[in-house]
PDB file of N, CA and C in Angstrom:
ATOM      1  N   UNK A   1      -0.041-130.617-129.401  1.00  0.00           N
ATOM      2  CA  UNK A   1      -0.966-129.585-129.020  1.00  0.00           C
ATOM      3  C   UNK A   1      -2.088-130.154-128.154  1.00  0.00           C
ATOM      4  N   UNK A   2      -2.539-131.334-128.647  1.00  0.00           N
ATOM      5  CA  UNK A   2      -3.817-131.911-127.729  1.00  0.00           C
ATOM      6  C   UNK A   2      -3.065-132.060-126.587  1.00  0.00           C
ATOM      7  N   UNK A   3      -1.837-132.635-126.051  1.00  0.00           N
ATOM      8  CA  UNK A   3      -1.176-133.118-124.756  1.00  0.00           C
ATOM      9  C   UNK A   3      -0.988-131.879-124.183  1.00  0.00           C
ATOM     10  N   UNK A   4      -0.946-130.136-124.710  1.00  0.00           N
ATOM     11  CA  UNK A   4      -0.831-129.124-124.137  1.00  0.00           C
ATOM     12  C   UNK A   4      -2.554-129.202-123.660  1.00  0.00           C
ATOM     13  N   UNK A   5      -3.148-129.461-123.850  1.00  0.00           N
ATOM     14  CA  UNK A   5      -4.529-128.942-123.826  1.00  0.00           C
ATOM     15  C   UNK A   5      -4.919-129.693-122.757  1.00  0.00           C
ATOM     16  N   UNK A   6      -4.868-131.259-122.655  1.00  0.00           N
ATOM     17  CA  UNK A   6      -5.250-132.019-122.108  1.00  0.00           C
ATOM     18  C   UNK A   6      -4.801-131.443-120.739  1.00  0.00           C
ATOM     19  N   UNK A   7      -3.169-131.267-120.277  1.00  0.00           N
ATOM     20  CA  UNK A   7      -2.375-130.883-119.113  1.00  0.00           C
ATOM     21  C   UNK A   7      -2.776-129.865-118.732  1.00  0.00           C
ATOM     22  N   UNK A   8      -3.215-128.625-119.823  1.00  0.00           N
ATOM     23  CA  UNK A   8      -4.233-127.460-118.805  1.00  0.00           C
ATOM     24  C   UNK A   8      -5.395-127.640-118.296  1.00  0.00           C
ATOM     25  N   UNK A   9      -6.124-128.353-119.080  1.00  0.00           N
ATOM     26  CA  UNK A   9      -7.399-129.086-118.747  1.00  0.00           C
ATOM     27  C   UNK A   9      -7.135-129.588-117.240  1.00  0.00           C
ATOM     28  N   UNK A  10      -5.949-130.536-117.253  1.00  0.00           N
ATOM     29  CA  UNK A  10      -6.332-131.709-116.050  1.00  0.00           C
ATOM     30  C   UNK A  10      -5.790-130.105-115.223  1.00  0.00           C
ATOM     31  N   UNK A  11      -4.642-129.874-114.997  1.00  0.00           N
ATOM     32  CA  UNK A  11      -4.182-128.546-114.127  1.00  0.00           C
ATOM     33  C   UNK A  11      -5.023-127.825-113.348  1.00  0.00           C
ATOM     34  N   UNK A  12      -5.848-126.949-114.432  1.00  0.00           N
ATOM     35  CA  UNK A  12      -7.073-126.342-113.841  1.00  0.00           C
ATOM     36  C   UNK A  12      -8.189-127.390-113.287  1.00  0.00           C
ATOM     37  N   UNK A  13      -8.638-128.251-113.657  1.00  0.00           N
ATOM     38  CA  UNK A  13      -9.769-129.514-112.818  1.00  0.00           C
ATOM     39  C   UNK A  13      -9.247-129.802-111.349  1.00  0.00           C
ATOM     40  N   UNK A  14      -7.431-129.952-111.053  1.00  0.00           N
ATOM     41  CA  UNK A  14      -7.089-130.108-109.962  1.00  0.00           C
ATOM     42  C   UNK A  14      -7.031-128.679-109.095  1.00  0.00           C
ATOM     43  N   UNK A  15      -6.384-127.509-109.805  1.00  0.00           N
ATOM     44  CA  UNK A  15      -7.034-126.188-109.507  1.00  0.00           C
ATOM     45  C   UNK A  15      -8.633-126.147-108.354  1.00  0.00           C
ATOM     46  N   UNK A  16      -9.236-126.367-109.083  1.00  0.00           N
ATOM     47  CA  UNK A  16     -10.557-126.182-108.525  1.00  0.00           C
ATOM     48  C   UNK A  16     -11.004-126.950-107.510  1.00  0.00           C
ATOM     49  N   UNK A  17     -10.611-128.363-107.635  1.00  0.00           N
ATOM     50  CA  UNK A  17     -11.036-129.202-106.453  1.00  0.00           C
ATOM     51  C   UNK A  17      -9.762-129.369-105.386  1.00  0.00           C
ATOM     52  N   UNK A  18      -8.663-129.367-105.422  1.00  0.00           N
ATOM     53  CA  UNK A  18      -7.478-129.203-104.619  1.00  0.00           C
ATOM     54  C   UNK A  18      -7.545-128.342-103.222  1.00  0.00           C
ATOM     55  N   UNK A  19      -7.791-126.743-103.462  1.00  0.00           N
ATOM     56  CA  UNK A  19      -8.234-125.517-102.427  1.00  0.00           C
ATOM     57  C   UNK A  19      -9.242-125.599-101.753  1.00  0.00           C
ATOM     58  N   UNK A  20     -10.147-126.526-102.842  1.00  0.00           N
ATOM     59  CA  UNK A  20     -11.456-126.142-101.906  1.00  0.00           C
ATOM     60  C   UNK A  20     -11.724-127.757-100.016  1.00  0.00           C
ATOM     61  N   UNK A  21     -10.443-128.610-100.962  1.00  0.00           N
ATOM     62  CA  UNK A  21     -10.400-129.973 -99.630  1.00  0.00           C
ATOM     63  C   UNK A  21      -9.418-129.374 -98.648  1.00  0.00           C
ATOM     64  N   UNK A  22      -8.248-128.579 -99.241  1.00  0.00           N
ATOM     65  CA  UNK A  22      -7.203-128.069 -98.113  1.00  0.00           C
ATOM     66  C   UNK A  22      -8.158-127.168 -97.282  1.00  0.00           C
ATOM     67  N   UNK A  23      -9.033-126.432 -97.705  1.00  0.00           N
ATOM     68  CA  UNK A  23      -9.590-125.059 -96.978  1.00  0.00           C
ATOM     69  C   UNK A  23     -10.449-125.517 -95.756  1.00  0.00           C
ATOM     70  N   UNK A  24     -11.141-126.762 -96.121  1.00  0.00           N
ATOM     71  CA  UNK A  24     -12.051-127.483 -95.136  1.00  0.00           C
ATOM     72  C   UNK A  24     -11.334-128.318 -94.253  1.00  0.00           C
ATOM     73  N   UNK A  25     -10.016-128.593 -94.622  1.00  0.00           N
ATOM     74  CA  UNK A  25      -9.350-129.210 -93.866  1.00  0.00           C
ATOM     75  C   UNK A  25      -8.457-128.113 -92.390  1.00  0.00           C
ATOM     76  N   UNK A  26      -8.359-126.825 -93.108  1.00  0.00           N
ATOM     77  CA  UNK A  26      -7.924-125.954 -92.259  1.00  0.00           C
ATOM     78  C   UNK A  26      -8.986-124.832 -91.305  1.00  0.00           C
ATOM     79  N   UNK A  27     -10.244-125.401 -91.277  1.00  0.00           N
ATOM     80  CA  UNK A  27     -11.343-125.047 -91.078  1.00  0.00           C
ATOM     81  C   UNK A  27     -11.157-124.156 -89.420  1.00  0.00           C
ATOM     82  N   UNK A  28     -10.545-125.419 -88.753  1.00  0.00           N
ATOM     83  CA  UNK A  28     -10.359-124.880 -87.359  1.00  0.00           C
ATOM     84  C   UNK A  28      -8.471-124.864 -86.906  1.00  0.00           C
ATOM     85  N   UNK A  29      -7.814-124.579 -88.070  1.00  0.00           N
ATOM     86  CA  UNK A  29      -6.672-123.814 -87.610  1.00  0.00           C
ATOM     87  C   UNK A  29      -6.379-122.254 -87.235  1.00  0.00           C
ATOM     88  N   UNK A  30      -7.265-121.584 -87.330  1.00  0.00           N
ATOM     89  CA  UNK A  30      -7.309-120.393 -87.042  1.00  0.00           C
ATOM     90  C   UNK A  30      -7.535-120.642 -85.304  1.00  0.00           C
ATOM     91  N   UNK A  31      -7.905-121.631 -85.175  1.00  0.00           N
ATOM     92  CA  UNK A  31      -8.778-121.679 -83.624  1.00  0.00           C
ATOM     93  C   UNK A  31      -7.854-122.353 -83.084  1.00  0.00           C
ATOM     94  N   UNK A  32      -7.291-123.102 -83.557  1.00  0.00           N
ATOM     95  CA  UNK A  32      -6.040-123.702 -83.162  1.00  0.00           C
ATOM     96  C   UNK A  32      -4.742-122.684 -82.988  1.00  0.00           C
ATOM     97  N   UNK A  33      -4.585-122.002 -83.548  1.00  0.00           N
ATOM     98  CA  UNK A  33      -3.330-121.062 -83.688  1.00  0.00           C
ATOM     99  C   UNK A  33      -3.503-119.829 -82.619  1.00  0.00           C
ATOM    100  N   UNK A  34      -4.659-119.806 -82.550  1.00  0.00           N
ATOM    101  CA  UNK A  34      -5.217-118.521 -81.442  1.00  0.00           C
ATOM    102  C   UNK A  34      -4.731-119.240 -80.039  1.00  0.00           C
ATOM    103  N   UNK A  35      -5.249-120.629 -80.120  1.00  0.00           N
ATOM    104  CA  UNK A  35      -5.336-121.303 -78.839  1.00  0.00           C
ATOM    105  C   UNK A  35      -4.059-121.381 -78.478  1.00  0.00           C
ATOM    106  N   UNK A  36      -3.223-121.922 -79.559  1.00  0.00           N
ATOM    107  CA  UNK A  36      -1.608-121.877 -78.803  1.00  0.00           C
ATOM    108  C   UNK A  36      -0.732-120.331 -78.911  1.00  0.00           C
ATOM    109  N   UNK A  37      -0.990-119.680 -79.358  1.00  0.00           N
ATOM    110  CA  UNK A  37      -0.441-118.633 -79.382  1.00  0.00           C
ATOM    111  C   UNK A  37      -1.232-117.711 -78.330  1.00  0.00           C
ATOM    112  N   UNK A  38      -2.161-117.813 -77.378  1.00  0.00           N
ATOM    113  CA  UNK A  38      -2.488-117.050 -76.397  1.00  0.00           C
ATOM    114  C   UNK A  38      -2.141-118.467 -74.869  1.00  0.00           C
ATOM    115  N   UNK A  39      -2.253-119.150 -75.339  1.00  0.00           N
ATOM    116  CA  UNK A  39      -1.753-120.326 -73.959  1.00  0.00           C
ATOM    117  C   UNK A  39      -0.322-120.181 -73.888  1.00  0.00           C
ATOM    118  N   UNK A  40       0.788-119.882 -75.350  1.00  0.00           N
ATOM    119  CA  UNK A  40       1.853-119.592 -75.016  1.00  0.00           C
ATOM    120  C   UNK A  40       2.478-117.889 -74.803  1.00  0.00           C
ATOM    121  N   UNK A  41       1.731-117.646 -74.493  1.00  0.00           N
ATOM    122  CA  UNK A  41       1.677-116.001 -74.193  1.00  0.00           C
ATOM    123  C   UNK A  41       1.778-115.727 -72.668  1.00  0.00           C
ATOM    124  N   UNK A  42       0.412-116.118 -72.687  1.00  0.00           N
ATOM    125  CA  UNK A  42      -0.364-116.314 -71.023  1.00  0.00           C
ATOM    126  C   UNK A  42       1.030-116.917 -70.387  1.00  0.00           C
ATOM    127  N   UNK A  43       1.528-118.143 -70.836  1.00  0.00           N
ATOM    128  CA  UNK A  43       2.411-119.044 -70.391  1.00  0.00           C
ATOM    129  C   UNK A  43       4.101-118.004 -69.661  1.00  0.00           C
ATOM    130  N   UNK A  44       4.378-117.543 -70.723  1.00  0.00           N
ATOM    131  CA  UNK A  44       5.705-116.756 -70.495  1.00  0.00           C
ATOM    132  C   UNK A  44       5.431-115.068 -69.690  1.00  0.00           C
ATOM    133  N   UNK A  45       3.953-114.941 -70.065  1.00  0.00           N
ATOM    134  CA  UNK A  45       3.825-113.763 -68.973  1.00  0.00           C
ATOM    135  C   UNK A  45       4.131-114.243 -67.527  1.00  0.00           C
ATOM    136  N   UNK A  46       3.451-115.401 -67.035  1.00  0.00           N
ATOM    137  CA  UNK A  46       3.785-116.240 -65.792  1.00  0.00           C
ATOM    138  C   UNK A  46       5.331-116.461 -65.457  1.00  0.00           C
ATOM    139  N   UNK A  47       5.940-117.067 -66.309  1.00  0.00           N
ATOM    140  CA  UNK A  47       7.531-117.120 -65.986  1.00  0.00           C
ATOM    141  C   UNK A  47       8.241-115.575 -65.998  1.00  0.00           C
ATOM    142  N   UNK A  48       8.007-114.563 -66.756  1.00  0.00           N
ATOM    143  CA  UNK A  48       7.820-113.488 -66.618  1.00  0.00           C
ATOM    144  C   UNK A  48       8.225-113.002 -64.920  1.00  0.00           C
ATOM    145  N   UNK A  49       6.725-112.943 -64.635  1.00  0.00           N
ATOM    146  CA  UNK A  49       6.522-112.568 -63.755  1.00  0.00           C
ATOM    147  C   UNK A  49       7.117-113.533 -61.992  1.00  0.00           C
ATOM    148  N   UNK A  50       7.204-115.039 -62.395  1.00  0.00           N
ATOM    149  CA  UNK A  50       8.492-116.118 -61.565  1.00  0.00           C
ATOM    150  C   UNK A  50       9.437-115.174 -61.229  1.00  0.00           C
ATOM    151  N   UNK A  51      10.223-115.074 -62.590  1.00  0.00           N
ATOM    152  CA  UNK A  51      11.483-114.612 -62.107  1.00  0.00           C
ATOM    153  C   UNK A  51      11.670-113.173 -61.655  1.00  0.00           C
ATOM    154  N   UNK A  52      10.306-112.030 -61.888  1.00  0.00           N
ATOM    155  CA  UNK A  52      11.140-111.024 -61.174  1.00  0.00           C
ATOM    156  C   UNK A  52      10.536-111.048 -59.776  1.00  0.00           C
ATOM    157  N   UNK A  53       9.533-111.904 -59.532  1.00  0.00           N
ATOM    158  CA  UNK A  53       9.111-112.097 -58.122  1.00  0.00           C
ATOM    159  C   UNK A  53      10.615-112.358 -57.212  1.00  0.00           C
ATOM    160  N   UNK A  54      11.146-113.315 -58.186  1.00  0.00           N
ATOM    161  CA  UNK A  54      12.242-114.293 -57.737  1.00  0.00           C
ATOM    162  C   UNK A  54      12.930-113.080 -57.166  1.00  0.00           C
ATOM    163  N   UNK A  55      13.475-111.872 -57.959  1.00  0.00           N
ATOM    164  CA  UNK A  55      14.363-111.156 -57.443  1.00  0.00           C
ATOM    165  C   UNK A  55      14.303-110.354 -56.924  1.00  0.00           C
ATOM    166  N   UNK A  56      12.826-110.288 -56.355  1.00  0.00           N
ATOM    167  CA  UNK A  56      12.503-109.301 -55.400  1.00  0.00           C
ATOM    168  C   UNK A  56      11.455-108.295 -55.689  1.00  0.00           C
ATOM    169  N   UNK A  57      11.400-107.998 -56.945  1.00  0.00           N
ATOM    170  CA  UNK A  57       9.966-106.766 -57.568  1.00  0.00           C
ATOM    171  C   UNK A  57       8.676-107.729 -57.375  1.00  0.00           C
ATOM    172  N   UNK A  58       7.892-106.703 -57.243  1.00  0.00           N
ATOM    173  CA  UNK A  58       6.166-106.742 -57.188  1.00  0.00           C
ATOM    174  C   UNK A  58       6.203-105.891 -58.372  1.00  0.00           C
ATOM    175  N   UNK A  59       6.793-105.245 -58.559  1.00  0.00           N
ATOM    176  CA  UNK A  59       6.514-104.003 -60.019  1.00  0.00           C
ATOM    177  C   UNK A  59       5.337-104.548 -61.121  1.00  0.00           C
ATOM    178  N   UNK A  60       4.303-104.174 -61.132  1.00  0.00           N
ATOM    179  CA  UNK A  60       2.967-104.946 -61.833  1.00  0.00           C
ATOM    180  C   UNK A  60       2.936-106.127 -62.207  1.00  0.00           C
ATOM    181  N   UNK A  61       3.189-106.832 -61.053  1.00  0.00           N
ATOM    182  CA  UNK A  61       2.888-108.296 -60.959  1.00  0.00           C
ATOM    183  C   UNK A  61       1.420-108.729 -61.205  1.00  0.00           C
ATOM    184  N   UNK A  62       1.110-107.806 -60.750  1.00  0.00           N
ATOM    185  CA  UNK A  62      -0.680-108.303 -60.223  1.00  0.00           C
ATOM    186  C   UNK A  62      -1.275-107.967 -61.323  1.00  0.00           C
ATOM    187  N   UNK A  63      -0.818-106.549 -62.327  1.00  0.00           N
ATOM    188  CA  UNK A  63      -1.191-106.498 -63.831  1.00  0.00           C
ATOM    189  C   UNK A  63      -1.209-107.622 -64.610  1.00  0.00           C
ATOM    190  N   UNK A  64       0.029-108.148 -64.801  1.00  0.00           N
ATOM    191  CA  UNK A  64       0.755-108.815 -65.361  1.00  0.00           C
ATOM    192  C   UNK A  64       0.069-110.409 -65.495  1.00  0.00           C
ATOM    193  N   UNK A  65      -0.302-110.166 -63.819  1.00  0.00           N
ATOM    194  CA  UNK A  65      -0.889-111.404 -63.326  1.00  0.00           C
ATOM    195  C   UNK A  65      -2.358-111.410 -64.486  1.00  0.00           C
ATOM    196  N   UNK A  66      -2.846-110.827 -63.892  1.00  0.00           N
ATOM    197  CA  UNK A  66      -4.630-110.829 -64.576  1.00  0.00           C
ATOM    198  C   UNK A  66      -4.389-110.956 -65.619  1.00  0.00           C
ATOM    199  N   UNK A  67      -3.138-110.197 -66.400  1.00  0.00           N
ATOM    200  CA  UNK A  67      -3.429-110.250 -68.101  1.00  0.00           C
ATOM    201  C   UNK A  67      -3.572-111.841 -68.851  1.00  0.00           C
ATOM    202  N   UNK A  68      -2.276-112.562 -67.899  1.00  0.00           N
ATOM    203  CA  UNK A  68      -1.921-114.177 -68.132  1.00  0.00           C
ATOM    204  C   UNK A  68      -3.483-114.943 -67.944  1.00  0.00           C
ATOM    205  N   UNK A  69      -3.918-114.677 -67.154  1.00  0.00           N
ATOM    206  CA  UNK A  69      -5.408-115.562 -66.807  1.00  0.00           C
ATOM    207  C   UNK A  69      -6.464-114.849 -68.186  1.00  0.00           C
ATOM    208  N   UNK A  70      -6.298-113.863 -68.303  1.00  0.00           N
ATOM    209  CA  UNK A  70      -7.096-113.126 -69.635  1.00  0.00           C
ATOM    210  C   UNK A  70      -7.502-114.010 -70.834  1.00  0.00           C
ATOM    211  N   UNK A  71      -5.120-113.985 -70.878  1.00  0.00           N
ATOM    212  CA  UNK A  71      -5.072-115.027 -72.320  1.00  0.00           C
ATOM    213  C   UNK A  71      -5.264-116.532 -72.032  1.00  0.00           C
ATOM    214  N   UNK A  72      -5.458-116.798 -70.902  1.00  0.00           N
ATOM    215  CA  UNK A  72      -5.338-118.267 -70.828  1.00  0.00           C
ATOM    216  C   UNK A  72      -6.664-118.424 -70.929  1.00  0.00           C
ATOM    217  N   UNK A  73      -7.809-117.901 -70.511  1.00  0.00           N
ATOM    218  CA  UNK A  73      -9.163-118.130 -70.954  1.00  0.00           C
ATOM    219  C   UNK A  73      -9.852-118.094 -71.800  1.00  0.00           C
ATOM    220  N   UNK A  74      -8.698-116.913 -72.836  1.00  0.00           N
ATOM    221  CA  UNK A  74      -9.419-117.013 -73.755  1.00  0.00           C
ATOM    222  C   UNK A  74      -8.941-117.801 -75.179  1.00  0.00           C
ATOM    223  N   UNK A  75      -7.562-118.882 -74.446  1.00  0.00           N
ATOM    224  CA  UNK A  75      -7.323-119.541 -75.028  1.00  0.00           C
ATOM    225  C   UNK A  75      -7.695-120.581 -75.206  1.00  0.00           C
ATOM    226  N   UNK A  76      -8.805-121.145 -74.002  1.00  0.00           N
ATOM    227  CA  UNK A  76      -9.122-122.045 -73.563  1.00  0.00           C
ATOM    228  C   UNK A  76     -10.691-122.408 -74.359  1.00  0.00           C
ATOM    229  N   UNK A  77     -10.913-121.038 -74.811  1.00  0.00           N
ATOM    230  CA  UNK A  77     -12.018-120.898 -75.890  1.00  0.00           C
ATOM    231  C   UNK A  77     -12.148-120.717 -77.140  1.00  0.00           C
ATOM    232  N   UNK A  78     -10.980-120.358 -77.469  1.00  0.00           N
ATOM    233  CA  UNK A  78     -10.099-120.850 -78.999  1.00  0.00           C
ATOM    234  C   UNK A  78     -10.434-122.091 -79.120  1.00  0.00           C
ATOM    235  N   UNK A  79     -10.037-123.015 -78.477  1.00  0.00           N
ATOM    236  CA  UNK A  79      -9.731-124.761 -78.237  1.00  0.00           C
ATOM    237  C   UNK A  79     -11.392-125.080 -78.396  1.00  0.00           C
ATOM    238  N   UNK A  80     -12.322-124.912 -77.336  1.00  0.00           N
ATOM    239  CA  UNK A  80     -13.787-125.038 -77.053  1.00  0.00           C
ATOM    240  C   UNK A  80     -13.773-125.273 -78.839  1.00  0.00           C
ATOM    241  N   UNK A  81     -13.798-123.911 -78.991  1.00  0.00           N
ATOM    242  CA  UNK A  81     -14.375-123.599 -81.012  1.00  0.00           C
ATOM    243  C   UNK A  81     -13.868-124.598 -81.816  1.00  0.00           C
ATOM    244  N   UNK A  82     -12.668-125.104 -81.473  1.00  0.00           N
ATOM    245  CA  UNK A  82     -12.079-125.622 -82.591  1.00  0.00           C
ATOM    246  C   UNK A  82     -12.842-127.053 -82.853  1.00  0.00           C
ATOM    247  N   UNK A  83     -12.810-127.468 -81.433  1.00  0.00           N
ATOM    248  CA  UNK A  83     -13.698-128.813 -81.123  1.00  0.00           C
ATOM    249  C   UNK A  83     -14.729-128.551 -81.831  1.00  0.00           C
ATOM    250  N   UNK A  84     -15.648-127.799 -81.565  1.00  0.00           N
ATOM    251  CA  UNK A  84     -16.814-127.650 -82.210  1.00  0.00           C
ATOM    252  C   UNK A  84     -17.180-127.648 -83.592  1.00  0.00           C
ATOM    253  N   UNK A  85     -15.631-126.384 -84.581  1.00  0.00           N
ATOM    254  CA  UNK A  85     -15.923-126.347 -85.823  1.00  0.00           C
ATOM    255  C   UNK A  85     -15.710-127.658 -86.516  1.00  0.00           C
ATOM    256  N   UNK A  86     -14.883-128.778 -85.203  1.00  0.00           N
ATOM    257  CA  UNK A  86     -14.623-129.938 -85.887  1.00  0.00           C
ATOM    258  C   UNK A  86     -15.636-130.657 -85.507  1.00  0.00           C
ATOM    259  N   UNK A  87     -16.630-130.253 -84.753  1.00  0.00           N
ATOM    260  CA  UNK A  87     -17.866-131.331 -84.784  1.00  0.00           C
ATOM    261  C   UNK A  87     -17.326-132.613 -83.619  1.00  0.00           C
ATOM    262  N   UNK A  88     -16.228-132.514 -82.820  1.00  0.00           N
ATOM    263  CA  UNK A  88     -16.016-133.528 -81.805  1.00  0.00           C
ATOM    264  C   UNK A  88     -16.295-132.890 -80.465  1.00  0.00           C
ATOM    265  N   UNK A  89     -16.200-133.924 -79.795  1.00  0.00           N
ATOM    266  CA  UNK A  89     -16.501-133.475 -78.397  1.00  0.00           C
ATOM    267  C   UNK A  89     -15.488-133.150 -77.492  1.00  0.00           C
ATOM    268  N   UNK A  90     -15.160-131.947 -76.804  1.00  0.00           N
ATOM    269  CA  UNK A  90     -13.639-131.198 -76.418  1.00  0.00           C
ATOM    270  C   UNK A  90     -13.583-131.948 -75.271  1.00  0.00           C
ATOM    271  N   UNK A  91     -12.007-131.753 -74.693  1.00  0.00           N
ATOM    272  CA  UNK A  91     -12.053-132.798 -73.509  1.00  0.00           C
ATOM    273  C   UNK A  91     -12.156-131.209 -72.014  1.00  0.00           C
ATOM    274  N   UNK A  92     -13.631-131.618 -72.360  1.00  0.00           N
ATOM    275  CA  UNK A  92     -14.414-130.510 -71.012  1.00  0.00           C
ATOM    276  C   UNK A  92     -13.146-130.877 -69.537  1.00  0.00           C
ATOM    277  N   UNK A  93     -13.324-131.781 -69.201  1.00  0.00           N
ATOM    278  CA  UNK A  93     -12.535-131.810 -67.708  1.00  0.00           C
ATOM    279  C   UNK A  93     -11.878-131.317 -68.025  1.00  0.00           C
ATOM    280  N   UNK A  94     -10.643-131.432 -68.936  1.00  0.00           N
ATOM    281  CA  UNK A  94      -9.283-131.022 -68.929  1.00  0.00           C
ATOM    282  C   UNK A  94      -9.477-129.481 -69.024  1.00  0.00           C
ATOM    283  N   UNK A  95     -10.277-128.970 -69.862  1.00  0.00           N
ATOM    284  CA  UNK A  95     -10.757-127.640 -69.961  1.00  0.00           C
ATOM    285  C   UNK A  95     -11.221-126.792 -69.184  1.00  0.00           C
ATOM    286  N   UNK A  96     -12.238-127.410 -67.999  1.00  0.00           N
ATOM    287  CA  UNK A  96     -12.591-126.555 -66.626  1.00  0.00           C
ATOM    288  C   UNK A  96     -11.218-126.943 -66.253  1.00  0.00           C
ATOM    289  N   UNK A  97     -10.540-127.612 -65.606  1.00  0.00           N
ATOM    290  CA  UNK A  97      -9.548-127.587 -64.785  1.00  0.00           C
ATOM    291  C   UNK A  97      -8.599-126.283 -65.234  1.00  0.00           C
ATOM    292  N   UNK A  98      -8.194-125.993 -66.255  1.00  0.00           N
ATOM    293  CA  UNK A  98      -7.650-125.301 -67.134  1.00  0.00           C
ATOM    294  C   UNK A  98      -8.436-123.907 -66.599  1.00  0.00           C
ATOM    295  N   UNK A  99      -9.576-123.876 -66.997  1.00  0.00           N
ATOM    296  CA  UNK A  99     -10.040-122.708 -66.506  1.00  0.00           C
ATOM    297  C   UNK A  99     -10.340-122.335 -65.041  1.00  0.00           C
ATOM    298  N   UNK A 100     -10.259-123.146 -64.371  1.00  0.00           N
ATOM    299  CA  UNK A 100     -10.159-122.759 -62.978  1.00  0.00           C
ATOM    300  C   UNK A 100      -9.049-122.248 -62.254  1.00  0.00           C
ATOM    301  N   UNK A 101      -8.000-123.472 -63.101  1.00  0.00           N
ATOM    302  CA  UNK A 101      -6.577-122.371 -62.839  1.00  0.00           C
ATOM    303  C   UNK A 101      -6.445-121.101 -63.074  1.00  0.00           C
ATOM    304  N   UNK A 102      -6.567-121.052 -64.412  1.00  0.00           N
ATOM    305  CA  UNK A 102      -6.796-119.407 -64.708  1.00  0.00           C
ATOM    306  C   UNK A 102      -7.584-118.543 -64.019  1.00  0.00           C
ATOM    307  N   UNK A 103      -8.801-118.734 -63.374  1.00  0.00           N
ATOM    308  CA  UNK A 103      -9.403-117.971 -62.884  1.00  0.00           C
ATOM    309  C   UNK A 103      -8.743-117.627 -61.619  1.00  0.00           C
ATOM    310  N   UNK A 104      -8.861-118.771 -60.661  1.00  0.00           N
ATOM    311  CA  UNK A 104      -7.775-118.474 -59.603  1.00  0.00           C
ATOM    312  C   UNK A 104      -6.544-117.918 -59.682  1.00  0.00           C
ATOM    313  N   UNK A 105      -5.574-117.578 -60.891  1.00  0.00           N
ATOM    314  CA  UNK A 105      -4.848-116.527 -61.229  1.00  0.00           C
ATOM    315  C   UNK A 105      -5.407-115.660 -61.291  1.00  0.00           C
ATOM    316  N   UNK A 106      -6.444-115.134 -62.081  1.00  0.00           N
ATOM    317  CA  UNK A 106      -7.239-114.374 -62.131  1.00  0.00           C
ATOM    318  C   UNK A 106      -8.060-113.354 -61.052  1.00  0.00           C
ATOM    319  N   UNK A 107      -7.869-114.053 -60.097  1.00  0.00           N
ATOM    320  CA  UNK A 107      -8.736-113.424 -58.559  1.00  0.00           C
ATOM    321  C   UNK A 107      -7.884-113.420 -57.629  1.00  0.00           C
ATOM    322  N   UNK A 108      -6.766-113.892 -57.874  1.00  0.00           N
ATOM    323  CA  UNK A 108      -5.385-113.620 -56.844  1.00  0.00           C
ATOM    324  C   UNK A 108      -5.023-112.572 -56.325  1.00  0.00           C
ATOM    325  N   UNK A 109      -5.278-111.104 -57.313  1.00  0.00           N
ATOM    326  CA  UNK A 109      -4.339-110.146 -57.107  1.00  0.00           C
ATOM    327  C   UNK A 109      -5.631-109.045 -56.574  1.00  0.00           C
TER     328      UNK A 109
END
């Protein structure tokens, strides 16, 4: 009976401190998951829009177009946050470059 007691004891003690190190550890996966799931969005709207250029349509390209630069910027600020909620310093160049592309998608059409 004490070895039942002891094992709920320790159970619940790991209970309590276990969730609360995973939760801080997943602090900036939300910002992470935004970031790749709108960079890979943005991404296939572009090939998207490759191949029906390829075959000849304009058919809301230029929609299509702006929307990709939309998500890519604002994927690009997903990323910014994540750096931040992690307290490091984001790699800015790589990030304007990133956003300049996008923008210049962005002002294309």
């Amino acid at each position: 009976m004490k070895f039942l007691l002891i094992l709920l004891l320790t159970i619940f003690h790991f209970n309590l401190y276990l969730p609360n190190k995973a939760l801080a550890e997943t602090d900036i996966n939300p910002y992470l998951n935004d970031f790749y799931n709108k960079s890979n969005k943005a991404n296939e709207i572009l090939k998207e829009i490759e191949k029906t250029l390829k075959e000849g349509s304009r058919i809301k390209a230029c929609s299509k177009q702006k929307e990709a630069a939309r998500l890519g910027l604002l994927a690009n600020e997903s990323l910014i946050k994540a750096f931040d909620k992690k307290g490091t310093e984001p790699p800015i160049d790589a990030i304007n470059a990133s956003n300049k592309r996008w923008k210049s998608i962005l002002n294309e059409c």
